[in-house]
PDB file of N, CA and C in Angstrom:
ATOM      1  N   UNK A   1     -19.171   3.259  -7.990  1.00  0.00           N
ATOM      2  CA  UNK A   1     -18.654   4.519  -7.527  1.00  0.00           C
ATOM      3  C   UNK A   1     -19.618   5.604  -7.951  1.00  0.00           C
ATOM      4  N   UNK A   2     -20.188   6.192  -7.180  1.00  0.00           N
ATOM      5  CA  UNK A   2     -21.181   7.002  -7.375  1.00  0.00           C
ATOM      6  C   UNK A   2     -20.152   8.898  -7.333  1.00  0.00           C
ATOM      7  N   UNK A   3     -20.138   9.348  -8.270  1.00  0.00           N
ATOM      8  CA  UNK A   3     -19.500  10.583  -9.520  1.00  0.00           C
ATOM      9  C   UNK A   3     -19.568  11.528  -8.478  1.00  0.00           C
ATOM     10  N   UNK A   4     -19.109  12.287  -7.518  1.00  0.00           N
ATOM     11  CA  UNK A   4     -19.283  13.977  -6.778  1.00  0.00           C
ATOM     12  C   UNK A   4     -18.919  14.977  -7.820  1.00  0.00           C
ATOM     13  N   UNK A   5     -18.007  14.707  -9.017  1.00  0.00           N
ATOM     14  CA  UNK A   5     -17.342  15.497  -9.921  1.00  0.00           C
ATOM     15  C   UNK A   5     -18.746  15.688 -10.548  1.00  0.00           C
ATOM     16  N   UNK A   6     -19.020  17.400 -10.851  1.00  0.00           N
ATOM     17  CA  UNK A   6     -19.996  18.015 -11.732  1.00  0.00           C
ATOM     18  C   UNK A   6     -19.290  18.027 -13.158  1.00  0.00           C
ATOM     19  N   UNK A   7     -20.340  17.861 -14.252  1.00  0.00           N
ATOM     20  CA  UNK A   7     -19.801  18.082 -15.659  1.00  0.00           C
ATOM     21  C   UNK A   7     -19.082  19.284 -16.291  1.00  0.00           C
ATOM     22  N   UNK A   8     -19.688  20.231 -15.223  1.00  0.00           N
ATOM     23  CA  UNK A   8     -18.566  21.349 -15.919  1.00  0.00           C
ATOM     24  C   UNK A   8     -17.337  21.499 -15.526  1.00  0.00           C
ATOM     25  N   UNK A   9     -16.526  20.650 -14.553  1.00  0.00           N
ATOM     26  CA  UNK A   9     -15.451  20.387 -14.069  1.00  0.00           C
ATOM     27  C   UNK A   9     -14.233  20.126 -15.378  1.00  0.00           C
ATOM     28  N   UNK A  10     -13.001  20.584 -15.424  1.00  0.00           N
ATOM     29  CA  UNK A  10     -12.387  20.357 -16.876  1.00  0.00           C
ATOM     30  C   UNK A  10     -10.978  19.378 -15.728  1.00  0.00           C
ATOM     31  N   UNK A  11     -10.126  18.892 -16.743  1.00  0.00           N
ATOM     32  CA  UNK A  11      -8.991  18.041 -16.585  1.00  0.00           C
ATOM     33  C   UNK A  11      -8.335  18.824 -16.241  1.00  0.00           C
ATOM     34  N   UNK A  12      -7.966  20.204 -15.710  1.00  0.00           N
ATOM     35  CA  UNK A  12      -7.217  20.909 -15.497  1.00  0.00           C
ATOM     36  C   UNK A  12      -7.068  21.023 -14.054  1.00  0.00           C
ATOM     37  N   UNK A  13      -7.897  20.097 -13.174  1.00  0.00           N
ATOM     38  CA  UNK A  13      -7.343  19.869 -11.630  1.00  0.00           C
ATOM     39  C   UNK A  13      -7.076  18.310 -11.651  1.00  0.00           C
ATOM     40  N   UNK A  14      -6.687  18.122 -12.850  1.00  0.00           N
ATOM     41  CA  UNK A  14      -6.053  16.544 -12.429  1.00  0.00           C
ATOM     42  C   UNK A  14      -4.549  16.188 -12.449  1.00  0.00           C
ATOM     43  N   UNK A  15      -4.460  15.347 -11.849  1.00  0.00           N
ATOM     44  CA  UNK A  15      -2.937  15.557 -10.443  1.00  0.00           C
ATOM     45  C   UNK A  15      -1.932  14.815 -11.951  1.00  0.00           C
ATOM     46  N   UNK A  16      -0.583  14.589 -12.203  1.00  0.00           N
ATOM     47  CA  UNK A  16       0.218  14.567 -12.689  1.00  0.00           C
ATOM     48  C   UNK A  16       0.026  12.655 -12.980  1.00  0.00           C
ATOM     49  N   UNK A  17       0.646  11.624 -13.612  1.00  0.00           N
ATOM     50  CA  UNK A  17       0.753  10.642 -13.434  1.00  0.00           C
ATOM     51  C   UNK A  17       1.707  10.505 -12.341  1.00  0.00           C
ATOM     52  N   UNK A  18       2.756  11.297 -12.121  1.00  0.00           N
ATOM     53  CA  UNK A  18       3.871  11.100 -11.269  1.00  0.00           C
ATOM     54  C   UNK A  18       3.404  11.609  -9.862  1.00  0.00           C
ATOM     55  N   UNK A  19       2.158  12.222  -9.521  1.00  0.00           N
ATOM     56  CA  UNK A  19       1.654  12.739  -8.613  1.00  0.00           C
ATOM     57  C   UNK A  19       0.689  11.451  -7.379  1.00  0.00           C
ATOM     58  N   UNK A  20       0.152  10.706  -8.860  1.00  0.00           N
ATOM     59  CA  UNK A  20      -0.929   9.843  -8.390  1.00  0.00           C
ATOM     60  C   UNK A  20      -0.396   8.657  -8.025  1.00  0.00           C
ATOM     61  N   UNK A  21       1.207   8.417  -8.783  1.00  0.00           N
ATOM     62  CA  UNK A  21       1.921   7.555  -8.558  1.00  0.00           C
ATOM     63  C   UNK A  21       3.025   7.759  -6.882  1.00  0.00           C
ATOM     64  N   UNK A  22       3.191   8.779  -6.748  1.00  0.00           N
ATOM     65  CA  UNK A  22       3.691   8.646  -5.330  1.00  0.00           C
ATOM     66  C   UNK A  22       2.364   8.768  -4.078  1.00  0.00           C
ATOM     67  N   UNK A  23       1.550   9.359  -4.411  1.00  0.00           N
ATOM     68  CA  UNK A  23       0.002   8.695  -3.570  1.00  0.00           C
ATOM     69  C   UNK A  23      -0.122   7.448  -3.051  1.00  0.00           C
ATOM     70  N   UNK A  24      -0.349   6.802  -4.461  1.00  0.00           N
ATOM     71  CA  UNK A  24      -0.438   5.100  -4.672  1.00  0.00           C
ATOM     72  C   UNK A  24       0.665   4.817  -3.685  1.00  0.00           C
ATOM     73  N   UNK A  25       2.005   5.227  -3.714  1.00  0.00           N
ATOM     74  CA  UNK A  25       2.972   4.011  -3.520  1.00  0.00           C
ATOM     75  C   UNK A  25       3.131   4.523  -1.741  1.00  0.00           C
ATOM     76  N   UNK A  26       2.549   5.337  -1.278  1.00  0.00           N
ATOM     77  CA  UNK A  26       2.457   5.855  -0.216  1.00  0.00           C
ATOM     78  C   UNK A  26       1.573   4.779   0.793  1.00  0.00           C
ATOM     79  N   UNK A  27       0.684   4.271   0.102  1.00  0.00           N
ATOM     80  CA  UNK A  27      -0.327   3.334   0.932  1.00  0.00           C
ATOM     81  C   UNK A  27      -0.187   2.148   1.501  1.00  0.00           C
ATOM     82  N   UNK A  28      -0.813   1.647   2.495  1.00  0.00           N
ATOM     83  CA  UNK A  28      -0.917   0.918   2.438  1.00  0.00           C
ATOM     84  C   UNK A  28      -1.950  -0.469   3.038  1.00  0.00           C
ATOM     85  N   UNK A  29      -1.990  -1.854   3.120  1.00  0.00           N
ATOM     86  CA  UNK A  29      -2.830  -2.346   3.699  1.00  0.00           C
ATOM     87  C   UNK A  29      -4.043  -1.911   4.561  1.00  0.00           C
ATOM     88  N   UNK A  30      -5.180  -1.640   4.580  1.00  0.00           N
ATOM     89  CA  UNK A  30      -5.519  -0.509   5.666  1.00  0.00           C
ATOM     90  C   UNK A  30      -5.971   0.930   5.508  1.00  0.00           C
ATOM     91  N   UNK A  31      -5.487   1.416   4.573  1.00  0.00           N
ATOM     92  CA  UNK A  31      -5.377   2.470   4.369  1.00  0.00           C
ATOM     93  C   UNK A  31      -6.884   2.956   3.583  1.00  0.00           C
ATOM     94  N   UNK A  32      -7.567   3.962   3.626  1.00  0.00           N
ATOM     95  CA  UNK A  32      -8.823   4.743   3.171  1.00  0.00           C
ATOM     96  C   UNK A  32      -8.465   5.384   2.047  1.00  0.00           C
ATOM     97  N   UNK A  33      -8.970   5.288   0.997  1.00  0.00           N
ATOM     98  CA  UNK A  33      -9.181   6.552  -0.236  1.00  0.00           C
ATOM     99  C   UNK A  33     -10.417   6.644  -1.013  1.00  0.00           C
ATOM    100  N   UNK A  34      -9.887   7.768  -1.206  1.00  0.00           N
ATOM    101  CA  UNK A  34     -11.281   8.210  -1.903  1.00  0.00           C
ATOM    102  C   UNK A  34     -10.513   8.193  -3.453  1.00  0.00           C
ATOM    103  N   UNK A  35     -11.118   8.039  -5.180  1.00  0.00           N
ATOM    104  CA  UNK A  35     -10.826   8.017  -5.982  1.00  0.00           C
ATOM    105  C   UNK A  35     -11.747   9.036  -6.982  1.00  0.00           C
ATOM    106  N   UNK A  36     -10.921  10.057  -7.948  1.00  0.00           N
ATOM    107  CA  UNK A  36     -11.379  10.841  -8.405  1.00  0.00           C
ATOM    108  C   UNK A  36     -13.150  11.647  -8.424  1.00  0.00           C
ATOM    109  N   UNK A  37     -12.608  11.964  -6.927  1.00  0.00           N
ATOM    110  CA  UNK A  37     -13.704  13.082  -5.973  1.00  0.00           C
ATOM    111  C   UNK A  37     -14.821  11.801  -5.871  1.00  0.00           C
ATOM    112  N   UNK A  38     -14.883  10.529  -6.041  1.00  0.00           N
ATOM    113  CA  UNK A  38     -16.234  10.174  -5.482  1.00  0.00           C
ATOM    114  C   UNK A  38     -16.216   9.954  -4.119  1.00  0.00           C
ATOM    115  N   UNK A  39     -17.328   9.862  -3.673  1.00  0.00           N
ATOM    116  CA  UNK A  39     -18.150  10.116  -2.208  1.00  0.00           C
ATOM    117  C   UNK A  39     -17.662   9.041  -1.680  1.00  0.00           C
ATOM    118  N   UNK A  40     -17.368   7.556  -2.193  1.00  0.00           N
ATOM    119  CA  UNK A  40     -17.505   6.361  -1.782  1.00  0.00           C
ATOM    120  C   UNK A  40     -16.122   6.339  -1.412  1.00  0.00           C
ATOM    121  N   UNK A  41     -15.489   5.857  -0.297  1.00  0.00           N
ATOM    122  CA  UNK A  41     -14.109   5.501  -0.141  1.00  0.00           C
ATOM    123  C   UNK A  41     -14.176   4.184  -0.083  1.00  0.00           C
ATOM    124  N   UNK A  42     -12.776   3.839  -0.037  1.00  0.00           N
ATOM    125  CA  UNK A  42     -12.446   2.363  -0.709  1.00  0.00           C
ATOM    126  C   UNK A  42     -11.145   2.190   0.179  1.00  0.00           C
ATOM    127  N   UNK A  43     -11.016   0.561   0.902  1.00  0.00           N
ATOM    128  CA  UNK A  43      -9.909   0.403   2.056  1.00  0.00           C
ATOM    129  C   UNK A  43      -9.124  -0.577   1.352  1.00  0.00           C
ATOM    130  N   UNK A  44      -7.640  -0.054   1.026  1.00  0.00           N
ATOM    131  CA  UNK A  44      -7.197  -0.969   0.180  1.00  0.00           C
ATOM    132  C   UNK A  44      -6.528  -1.900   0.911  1.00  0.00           C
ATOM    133  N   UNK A  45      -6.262  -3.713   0.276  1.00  0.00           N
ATOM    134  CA  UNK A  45      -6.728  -4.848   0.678  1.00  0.00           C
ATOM    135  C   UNK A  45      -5.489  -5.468   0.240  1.00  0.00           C
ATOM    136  N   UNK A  46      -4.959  -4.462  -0.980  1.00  0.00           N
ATOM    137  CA  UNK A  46      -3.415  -5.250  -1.604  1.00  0.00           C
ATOM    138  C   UNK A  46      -3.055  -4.431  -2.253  1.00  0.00           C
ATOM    139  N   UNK A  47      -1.607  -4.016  -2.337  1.00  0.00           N
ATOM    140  CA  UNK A  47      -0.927  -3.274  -3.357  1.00  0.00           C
ATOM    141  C   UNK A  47       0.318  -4.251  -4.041  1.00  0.00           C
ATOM    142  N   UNK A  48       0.670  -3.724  -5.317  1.00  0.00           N
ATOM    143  CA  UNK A  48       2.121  -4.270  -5.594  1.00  0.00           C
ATOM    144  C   UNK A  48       2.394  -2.624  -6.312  1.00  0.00           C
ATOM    145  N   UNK A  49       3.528  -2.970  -7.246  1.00  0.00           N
ATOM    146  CA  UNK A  49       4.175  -2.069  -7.612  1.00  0.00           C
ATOM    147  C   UNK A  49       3.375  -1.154  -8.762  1.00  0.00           C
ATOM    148  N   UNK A  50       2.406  -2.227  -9.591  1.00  0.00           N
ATOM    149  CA  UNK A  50       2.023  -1.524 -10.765  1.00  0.00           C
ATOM    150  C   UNK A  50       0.127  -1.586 -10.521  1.00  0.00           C
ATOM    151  N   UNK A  51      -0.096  -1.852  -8.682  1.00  0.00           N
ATOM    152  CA  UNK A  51      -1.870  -1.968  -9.194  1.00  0.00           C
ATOM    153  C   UNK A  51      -1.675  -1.651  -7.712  1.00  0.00           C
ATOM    154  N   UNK A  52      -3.022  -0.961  -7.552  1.00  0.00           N
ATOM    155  CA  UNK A  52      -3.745  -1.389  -5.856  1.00  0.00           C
ATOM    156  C   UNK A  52      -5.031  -1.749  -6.015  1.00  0.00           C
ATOM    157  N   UNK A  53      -5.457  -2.750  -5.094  1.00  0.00           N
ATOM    158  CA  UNK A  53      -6.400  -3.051  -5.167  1.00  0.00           C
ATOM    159  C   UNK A  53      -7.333  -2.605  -3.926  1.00  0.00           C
ATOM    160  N   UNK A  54      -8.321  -2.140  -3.732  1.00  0.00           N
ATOM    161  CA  UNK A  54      -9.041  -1.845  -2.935  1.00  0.00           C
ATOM    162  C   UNK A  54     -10.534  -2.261  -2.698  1.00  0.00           C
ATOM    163  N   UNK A  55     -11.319  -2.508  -1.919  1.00  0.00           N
ATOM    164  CA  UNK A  55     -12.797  -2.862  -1.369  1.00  0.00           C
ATOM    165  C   UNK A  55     -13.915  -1.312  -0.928  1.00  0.00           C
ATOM    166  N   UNK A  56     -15.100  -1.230  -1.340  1.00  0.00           N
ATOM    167  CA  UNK A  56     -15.694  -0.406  -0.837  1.00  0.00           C
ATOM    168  C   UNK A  56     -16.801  -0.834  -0.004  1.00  0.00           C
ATOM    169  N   UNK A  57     -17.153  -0.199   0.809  1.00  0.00           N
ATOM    170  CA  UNK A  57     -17.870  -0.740   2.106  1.00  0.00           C
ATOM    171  C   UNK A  57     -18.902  -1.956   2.015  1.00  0.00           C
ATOM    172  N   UNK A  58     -19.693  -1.618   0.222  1.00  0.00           N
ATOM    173  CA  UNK A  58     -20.189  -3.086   0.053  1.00  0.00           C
ATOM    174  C   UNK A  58     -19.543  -4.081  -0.416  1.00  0.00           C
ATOM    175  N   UNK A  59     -18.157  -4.266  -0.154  1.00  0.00           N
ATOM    176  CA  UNK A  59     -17.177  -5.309  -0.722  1.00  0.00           C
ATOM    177  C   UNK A  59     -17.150  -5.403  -2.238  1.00  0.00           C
ATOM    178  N   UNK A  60     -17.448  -4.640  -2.901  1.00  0.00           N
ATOM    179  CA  UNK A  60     -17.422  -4.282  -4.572  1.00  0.00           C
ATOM    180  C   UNK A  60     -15.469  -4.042  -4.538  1.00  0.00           C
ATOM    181  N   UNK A  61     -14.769  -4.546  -5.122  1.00  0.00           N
ATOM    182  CA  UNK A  61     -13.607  -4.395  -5.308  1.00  0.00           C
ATOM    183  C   UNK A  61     -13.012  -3.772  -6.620  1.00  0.00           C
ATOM    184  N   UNK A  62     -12.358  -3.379  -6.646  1.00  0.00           N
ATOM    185  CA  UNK A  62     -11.531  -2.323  -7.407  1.00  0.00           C
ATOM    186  C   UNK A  62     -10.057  -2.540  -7.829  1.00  0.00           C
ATOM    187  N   UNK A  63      -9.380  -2.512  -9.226  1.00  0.00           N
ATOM    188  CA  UNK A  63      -8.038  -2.511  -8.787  1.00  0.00           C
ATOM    189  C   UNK A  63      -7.536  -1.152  -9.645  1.00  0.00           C
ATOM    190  N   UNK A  64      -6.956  -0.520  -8.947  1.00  0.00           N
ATOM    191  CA  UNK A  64      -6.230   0.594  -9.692  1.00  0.00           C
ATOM    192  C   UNK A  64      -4.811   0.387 -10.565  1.00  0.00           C
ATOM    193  N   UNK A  65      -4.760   0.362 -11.807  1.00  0.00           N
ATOM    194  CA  UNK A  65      -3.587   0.049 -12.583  1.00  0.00           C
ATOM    195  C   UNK A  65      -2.651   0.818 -13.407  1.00  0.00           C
ATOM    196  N   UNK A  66      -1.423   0.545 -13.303  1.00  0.00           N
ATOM    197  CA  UNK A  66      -1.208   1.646 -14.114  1.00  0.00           C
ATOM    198  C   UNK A  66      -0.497   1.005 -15.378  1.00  0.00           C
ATOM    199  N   UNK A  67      -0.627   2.078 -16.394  1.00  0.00           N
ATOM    200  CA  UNK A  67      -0.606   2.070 -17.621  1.00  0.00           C
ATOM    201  C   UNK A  67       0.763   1.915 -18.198  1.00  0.00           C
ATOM    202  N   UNK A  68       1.703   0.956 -18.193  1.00  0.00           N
ATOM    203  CA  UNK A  68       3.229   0.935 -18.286  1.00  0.00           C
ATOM    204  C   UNK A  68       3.994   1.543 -19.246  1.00  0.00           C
ATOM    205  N   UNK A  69       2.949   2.118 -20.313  1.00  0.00           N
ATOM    206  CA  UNK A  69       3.344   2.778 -21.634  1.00  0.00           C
ATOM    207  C   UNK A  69       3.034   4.715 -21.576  1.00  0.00           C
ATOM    208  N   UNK A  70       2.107   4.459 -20.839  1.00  0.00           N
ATOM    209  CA  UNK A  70       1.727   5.934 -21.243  1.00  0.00           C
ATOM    210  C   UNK A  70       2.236   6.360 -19.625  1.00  0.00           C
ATOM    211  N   UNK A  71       1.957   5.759 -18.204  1.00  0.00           N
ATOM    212  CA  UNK A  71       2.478   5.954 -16.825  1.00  0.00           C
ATOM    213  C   UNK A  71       1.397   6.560 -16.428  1.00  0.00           C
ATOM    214  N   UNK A  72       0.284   6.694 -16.981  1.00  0.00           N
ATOM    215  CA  UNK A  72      -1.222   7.058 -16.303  1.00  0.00           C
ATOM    216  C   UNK A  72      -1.754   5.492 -15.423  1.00  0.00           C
ATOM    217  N   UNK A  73      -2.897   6.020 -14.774  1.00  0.00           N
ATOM    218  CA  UNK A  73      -3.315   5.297 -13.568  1.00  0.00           C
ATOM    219  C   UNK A  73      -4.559   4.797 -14.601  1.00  0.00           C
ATOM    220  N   UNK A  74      -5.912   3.603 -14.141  1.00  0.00           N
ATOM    221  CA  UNK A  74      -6.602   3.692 -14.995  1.00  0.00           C
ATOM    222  C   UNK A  74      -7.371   2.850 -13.212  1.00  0.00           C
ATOM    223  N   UNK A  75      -8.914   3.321 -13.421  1.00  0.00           N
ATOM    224  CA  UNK A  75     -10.037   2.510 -12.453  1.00  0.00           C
ATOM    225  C   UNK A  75     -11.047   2.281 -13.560  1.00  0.00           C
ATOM    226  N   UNK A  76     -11.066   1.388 -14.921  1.00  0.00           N
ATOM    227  CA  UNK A  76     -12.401   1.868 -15.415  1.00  0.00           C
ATOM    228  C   UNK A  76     -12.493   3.216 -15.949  1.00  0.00           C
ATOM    229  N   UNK A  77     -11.553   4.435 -16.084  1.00  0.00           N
ATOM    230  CA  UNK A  77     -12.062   5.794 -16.486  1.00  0.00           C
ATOM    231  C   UNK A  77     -10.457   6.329 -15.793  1.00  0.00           C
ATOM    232  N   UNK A  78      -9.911   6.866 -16.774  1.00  0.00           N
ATOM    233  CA  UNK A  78      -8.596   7.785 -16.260  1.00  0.00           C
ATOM    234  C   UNK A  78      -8.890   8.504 -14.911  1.00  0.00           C
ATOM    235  N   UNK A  79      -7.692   8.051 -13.929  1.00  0.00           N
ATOM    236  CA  UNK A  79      -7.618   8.238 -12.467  1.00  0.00           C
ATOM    237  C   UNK A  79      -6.835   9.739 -12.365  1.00  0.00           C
ATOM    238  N   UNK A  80      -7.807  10.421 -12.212  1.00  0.00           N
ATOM    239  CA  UNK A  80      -6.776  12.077 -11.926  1.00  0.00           C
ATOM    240  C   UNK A  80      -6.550  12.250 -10.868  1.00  0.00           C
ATOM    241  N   UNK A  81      -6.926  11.667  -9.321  1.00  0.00           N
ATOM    242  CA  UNK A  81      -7.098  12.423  -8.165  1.00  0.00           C
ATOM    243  C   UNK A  81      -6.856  11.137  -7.084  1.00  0.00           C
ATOM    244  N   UNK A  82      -6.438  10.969  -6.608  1.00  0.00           N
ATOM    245  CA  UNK A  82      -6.207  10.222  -5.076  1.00  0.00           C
ATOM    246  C   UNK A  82      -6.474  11.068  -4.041  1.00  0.00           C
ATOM    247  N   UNK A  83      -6.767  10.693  -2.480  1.00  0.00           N
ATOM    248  CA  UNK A  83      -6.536  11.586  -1.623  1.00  0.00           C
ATOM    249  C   UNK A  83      -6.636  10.315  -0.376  1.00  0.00           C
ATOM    250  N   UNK A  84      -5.433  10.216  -0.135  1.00  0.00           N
ATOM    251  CA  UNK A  84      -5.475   9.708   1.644  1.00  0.00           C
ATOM    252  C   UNK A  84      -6.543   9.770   2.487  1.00  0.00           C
ATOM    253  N   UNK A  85      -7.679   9.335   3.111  1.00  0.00           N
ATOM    254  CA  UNK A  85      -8.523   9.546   4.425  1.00  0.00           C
ATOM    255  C   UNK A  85      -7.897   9.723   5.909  1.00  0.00           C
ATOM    256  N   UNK A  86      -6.668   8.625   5.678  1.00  0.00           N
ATOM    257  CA  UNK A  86      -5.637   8.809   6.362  1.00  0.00           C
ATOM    258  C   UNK A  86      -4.790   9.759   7.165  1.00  0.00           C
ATOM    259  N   UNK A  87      -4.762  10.283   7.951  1.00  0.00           N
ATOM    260  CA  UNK A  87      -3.698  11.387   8.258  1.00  0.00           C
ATOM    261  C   UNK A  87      -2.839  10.891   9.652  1.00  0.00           C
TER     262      UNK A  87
END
């Protein structure tokens, strides 16, 4: 996942756990996202209740999980941002 987020960017535009969690549960099979502002979108391939998993165009796969204790999202690096490609 190649970073669009600049370093002087602070946590203070990052979306709620309960925010990222009705995103997530919004998707599905098919569906395009992009993950905390990077460039690369990713077509997710499988969801269940507590992960999605998604593919990016070079078939590099991904699973997004969430954290059952704390209710944060996690890719490798705390997930602040979802956004549908979808409309």
């Amino acid at each position: 996942m190649t970073p669009s987020r600049s370093d002087s960017s602070t946590d203070d535009d990052a979306l709620a756990p309960a925010e990222i969690t009705d995103r997530l549960d919004g998707l599905d099979v098919g569906d395009t996202v992009t993950v905390n502002d990077r460039e690369l979108p990713y077509e997710v391939i499988e969801t269940d209740a507590y992960s999605v998993i998604a593919a990016a165009p070079n078939g590099h796969r991904v699973t997004i999980s969430q954290n059952l204790q704390s209710g944060g999202w996690t890719i490798n690096e705390p997930v602040y941002d979802v956004e549908s490609l979808e409309e």
